[in-house]
C-alpha atoms as a PDB file:
ATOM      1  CA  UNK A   1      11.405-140.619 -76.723  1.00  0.00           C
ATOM      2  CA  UNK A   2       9.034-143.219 -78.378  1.00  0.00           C
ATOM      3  CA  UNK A   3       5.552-142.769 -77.859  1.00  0.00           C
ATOM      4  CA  UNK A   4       5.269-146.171 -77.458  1.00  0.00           C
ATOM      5  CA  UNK A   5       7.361-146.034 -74.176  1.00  0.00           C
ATOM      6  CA  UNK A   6       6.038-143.116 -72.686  1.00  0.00           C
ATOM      7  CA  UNK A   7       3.660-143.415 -69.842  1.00  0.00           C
ATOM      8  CA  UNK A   8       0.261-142.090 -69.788  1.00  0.00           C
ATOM      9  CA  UNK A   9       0.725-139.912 -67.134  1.00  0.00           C
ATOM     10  CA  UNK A  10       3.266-136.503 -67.435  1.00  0.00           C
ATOM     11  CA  UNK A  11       3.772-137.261 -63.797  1.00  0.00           C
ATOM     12  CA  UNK A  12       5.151-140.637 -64.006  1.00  0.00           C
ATOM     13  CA  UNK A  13       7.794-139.603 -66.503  1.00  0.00           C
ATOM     14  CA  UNK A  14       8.491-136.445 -64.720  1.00  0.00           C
ATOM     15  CA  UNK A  15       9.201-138.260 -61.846  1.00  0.00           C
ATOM     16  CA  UNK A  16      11.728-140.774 -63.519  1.00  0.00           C
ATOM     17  CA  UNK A  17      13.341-137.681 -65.290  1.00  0.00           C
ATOM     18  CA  UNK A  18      13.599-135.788 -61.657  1.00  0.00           C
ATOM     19  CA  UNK A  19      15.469-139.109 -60.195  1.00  0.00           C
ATOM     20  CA  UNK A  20      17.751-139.395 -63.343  1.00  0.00           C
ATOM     21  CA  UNK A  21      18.691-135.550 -62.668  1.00  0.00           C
ATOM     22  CA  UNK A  22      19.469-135.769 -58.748  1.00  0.00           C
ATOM     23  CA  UNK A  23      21.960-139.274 -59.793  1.00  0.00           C
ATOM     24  CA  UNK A  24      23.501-137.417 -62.558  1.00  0.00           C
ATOM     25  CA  UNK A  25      24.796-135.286 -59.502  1.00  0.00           C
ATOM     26  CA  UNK A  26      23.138-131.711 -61.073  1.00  0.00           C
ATOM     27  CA  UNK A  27      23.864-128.777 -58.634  1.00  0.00           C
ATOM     28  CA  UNK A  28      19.830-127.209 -57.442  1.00  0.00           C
ATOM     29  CA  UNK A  29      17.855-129.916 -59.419  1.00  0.00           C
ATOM     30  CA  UNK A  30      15.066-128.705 -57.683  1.00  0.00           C
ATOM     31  CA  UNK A  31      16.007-125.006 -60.057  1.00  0.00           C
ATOM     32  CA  UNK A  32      13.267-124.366 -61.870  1.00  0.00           C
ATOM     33  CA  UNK A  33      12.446-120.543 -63.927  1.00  0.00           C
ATOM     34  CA  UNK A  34       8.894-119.505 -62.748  1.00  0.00           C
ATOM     35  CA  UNK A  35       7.637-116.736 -65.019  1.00  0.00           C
ATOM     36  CA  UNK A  36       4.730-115.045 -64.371  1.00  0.00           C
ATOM     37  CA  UNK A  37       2.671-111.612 -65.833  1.00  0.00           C
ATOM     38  CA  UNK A  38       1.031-108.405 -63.816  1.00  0.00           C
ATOM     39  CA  UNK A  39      -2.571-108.105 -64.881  1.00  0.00           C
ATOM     40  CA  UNK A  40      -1.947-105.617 -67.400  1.00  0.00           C
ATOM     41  CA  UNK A  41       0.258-108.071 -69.150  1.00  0.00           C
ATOM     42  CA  UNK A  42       4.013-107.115 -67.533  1.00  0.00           C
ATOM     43  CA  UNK A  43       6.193-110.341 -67.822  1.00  0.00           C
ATOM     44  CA  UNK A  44       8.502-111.604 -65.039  1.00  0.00           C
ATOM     45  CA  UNK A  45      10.486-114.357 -64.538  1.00  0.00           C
ATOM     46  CA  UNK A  46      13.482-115.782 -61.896  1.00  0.00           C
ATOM     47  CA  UNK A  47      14.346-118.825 -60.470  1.00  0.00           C
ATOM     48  CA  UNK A  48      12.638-120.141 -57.594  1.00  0.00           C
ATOM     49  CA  UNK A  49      12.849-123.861 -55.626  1.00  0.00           C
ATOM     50  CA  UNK A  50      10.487-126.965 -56.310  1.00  0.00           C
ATOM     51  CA  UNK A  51       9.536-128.056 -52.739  1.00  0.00           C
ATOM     52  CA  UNK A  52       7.226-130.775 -53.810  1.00  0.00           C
ATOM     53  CA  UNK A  53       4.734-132.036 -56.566  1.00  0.00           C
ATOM     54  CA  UNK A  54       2.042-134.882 -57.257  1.00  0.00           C
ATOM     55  CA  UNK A  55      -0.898-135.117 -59.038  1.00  0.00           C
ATOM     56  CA  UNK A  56      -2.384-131.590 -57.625  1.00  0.00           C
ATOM     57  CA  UNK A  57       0.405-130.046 -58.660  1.00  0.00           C
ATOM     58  CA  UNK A  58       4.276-128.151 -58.063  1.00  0.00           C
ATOM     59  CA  UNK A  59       4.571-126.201 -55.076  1.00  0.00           C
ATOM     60  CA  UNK A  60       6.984-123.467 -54.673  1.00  0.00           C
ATOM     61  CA  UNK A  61       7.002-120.809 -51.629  1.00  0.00           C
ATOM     62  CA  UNK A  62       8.029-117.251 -51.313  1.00  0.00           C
ATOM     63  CA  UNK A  63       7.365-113.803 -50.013  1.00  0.00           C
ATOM     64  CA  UNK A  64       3.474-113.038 -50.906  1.00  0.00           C
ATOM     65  CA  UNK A  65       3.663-109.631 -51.168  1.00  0.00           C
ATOM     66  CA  UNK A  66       6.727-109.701 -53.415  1.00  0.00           C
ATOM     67  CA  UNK A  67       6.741-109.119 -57.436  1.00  0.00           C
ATOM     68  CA  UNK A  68       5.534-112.764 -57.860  1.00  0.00           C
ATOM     69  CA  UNK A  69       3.184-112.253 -55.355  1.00  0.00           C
ATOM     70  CA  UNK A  70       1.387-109.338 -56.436  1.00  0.00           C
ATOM     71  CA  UNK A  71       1.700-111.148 -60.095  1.00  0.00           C
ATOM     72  CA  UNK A  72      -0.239-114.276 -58.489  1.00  0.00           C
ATOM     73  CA  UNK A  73      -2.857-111.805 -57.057  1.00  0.00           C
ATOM     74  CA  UNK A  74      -3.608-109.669 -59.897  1.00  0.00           C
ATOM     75  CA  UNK A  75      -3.497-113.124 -62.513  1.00  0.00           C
ATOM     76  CA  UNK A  76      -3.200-116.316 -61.024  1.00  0.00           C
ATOM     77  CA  UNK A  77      -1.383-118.128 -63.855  1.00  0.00           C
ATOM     78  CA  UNK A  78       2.181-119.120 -64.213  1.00  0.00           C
ATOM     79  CA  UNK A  79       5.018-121.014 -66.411  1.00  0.00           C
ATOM     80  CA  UNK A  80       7.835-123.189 -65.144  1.00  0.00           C
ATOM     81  CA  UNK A  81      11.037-124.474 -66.745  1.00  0.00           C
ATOM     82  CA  UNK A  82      13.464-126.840 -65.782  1.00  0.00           C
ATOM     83  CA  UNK A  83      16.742-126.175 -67.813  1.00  0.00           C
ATOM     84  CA  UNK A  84      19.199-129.130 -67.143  1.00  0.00           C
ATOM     85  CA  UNK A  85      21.212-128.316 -69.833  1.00  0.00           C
ATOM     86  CA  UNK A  86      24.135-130.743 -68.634  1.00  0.00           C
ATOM     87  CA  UNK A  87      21.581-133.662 -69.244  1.00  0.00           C
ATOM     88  CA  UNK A  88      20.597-131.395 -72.523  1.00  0.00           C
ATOM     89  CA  UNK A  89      16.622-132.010 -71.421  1.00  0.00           C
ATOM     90  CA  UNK A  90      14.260-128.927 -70.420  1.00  0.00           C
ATOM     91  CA  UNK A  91      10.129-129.574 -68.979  1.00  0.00           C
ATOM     92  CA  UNK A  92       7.819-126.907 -69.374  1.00  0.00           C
ATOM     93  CA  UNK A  93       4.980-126.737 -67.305  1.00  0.00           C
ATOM     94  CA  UNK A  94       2.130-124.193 -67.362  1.00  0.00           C
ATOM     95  CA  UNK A  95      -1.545-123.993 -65.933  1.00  0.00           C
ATOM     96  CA  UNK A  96      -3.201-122.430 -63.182  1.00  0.00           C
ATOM     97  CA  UNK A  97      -1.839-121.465 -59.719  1.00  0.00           C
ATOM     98  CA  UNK A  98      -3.711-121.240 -56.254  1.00  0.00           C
ATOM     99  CA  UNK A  99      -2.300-120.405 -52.617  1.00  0.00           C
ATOM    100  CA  UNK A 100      -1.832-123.281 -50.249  1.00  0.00           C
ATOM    101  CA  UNK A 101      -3.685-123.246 -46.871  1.00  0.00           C
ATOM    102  CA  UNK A 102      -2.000-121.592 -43.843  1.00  0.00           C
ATOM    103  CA  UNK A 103      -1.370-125.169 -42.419  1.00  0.00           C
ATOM    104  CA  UNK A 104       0.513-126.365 -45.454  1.00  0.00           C
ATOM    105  CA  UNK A 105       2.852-122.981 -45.254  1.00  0.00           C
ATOM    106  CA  UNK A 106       3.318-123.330 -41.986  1.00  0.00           C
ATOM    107  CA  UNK A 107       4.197-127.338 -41.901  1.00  0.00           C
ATOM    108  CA  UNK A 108       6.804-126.720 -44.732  1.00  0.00           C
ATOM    109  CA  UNK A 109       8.098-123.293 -42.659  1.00  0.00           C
ATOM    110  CA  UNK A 110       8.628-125.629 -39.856  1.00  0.00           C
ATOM    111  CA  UNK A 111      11.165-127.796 -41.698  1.00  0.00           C
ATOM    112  CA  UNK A 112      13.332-124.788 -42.971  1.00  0.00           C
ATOM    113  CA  UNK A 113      16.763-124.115 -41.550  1.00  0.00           C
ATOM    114  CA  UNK A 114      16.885-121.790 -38.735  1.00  0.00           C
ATOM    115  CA  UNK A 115      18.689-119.139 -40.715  1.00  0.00           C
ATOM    116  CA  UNK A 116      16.192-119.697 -43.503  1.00  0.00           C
ATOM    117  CA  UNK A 117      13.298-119.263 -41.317  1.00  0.00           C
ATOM    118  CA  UNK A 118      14.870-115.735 -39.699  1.00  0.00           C
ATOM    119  CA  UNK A 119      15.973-114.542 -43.861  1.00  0.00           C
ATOM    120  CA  UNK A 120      12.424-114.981 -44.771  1.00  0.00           C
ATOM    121  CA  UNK A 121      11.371-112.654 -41.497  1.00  0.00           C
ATOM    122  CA  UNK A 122      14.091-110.098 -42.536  1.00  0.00           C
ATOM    123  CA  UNK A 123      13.131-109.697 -46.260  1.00  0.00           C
ATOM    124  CA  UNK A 124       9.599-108.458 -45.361  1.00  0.00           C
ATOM    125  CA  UNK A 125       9.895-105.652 -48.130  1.00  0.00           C
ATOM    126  CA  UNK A 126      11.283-108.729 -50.797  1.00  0.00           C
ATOM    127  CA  UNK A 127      11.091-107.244 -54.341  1.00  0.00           C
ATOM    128  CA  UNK A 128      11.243-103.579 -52.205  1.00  0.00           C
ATOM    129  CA  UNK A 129      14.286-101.057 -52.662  1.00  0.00           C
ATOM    130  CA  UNK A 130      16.136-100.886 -49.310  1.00  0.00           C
ATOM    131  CA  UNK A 131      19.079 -98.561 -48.690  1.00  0.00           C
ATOM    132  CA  UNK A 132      22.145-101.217 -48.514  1.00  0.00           C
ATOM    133  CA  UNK A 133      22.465-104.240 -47.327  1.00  0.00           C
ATOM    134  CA  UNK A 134      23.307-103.292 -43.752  1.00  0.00           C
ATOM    135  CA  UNK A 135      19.133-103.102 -43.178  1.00  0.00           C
ATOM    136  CA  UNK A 136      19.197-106.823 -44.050  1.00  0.00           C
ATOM    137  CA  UNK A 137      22.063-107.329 -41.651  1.00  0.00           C
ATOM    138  CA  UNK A 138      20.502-105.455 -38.634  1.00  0.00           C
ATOM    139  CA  UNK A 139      16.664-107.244 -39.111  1.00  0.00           C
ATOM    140  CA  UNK A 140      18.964-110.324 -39.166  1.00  0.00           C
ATOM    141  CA  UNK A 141      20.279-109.620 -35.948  1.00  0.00           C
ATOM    142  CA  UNK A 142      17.086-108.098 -34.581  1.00  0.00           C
ATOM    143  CA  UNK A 143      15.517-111.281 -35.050  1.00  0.00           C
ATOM    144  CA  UNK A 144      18.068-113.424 -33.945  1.00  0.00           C
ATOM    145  CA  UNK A 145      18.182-111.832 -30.604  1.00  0.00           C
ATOM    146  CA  UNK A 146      14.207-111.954 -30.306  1.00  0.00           C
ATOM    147  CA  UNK A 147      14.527-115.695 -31.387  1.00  0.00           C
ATOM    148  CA  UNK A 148      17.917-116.819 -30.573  1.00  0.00           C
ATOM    149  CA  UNK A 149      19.723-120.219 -32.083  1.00  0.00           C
ATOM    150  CA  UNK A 150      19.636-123.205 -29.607  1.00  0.00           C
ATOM    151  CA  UNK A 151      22.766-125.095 -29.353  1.00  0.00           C
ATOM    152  CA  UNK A 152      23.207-128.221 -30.120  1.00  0.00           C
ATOM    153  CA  UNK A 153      22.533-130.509 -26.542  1.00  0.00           C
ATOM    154  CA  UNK A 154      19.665-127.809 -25.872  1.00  0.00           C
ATOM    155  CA  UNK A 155      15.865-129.478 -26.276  1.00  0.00           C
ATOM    156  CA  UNK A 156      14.130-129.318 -29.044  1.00  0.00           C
ATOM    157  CA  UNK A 157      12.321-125.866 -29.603  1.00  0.00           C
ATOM    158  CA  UNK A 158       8.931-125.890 -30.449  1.00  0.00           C
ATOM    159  CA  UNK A 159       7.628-126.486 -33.464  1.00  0.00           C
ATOM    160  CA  UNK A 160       6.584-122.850 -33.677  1.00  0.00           C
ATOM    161  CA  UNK A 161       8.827-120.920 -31.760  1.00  0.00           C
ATOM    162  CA  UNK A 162       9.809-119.165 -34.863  1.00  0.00           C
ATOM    163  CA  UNK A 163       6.084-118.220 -36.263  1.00  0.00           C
ATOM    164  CA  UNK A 164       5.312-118.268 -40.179  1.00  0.00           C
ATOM    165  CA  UNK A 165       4.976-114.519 -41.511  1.00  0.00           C
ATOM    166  CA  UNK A 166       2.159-113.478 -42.213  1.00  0.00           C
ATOM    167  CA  UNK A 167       3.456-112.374 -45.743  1.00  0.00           C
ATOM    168  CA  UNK A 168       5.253-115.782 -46.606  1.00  0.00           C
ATOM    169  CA  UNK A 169       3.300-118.974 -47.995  1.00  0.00           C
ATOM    170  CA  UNK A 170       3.518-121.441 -50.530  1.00  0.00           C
ATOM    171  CA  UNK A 171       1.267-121.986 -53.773  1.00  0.00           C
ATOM    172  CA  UNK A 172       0.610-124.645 -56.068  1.00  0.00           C
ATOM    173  CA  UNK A 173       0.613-124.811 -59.863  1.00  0.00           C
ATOM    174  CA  UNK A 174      -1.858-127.240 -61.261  1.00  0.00           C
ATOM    175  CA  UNK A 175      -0.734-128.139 -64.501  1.00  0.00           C
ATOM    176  CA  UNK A 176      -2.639-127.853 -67.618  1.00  0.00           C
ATOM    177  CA  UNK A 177      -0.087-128.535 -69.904  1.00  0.00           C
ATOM    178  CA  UNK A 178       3.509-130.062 -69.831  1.00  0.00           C
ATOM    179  CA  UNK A 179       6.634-130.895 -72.605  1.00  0.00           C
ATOM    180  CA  UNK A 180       9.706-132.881 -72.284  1.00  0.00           C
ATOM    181  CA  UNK A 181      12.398-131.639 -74.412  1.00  0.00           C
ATOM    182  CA  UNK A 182      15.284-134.497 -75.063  1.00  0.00           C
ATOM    183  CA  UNK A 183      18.012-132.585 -77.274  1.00  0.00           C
ATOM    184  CA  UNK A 184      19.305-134.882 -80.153  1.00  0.00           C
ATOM    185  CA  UNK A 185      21.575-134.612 -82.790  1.00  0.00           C
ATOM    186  CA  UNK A 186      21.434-132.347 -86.105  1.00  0.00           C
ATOM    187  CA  UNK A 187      18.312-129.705 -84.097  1.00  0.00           C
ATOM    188  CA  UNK A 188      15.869-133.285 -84.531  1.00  0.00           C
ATOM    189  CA  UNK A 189      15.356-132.797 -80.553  1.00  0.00           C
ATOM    190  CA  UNK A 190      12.398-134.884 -79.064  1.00  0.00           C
ATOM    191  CA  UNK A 191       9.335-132.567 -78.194  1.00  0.00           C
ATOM    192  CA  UNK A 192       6.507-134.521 -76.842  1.00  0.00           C
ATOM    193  CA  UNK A 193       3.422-132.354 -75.044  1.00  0.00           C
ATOM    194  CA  UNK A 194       1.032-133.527 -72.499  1.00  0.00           C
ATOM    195  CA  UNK A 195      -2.384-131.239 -71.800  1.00  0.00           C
ATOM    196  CA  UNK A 196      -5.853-131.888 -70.459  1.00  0.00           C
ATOM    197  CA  UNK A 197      -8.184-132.218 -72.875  1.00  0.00           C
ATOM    198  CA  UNK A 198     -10.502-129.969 -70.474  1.00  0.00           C
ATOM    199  CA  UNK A 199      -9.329-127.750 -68.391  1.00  0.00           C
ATOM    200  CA  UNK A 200      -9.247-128.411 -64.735  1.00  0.00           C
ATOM    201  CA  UNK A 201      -7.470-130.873 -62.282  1.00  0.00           C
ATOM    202  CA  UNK A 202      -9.897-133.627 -63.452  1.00  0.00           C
ATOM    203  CA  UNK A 203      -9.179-133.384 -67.340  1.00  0.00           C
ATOM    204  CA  UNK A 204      -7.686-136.323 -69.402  1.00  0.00           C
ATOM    205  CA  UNK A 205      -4.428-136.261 -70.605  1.00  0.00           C
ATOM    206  CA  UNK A 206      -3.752-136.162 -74.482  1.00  0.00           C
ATOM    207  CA  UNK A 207       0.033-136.657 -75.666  1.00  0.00           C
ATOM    208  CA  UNK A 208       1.423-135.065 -78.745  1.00  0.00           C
ATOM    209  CA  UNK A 209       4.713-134.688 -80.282  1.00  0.00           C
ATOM    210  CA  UNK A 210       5.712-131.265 -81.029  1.00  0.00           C
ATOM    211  CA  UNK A 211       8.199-130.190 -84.118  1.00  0.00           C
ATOM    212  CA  UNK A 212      11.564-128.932 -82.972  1.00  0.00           C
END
């Protein structure tokens, strides 16, 4: 990675690196390891779903009330790696993190699959100890039979016939900082760190290479 090559912008080469990751034929290129911290410090971390970014941010959604959830509540600021390994090349990201808007969760609900939208009804109590998997199971079919499949000549359901939970959303990570790792030979990988020289969405971005 020459500096000289490398755009001003951590978006613009994320973006070409995201595009050179779904040709190389990856399996989940969206994969990326969110970790996050309890307000008295508690780490957690697990692999979650890109669903979008730009320059406001990378949005991910999930169960609010679940571990990362009540992490995001208590101190609303995460970490995120991508780890395509086959392509030996890792981005970090880290900053900030703020809920979206009902209307945002809701829009991006809409486009799930239909057995994606009923899961995310059934795993209410996500991060919660249950007694097998058989409650799972039931809820499934519970809510299948309140909100059954339409086949495929019936008319289009509405938009909202299944309804976003009310403990299910999205959120944002606005990015304060992010690295592109390039592995090369003999450990001499490429390191090269982009962060705001303020904090906040508005900040300029400074590039520096990092020692392996």
């Amino acid at each position: 990675m020459s500096e000289s090559a490398l755009p001003a912008d951590p978006l613009a080469l994320f973006a070409g690196w995201f595009a050179d990751v779904h040709a190389f034929g990856l399996p989940e290129p969206n994969a990326m390891v969110l970790a996050t911290a309890s307000g008295d410090g508690v780490p957690s971390a697990r692999t979650v779903l890109l669903k979008g970014y730009g320059p406001q941010g990378f949005r991910f959604f999930t169960n609010l009330t679940s571990q990362k959830g009540r992490d995001l509540t208590e101190n609303p600021r995460a970490a995120l790696v991508f780890p395509w390994h086959a392509m030996h090349r890792q981005v970090r990201v880290a900053g900030p993190v703020e809920q979206l808007s009902r209307d945002e969760s809701a829009a991006y609900f809409r486009t799930r699959p239909y057995g994606s939208q009923l899961g995310a009804w059934a795993s209410e109590r996500q991060s919660g100890v249950i007694s097998g998997r058989d409650v799972l199971e039931r809820r499934f079919a519970e809510l299948a039979e309140r909100w059954p499949e339409e086949p495929p000549d019936a008319p289009a359901r509405p938009a909202d016939a299944i309804p976003l939970p009310d403990f299910w959303g999205g959120y944002r990570l606005v990015p304060e900082s992010i690295e592109f790792w390039q592995g090369r030979r003999d450990r001499l990988h490429d390191r090269v760190r982009y962060r705001r020289a303020t904090r906040g969405e508005q900040g300029e971005w400074v590039r520096e290479r990092l020692s392996p």
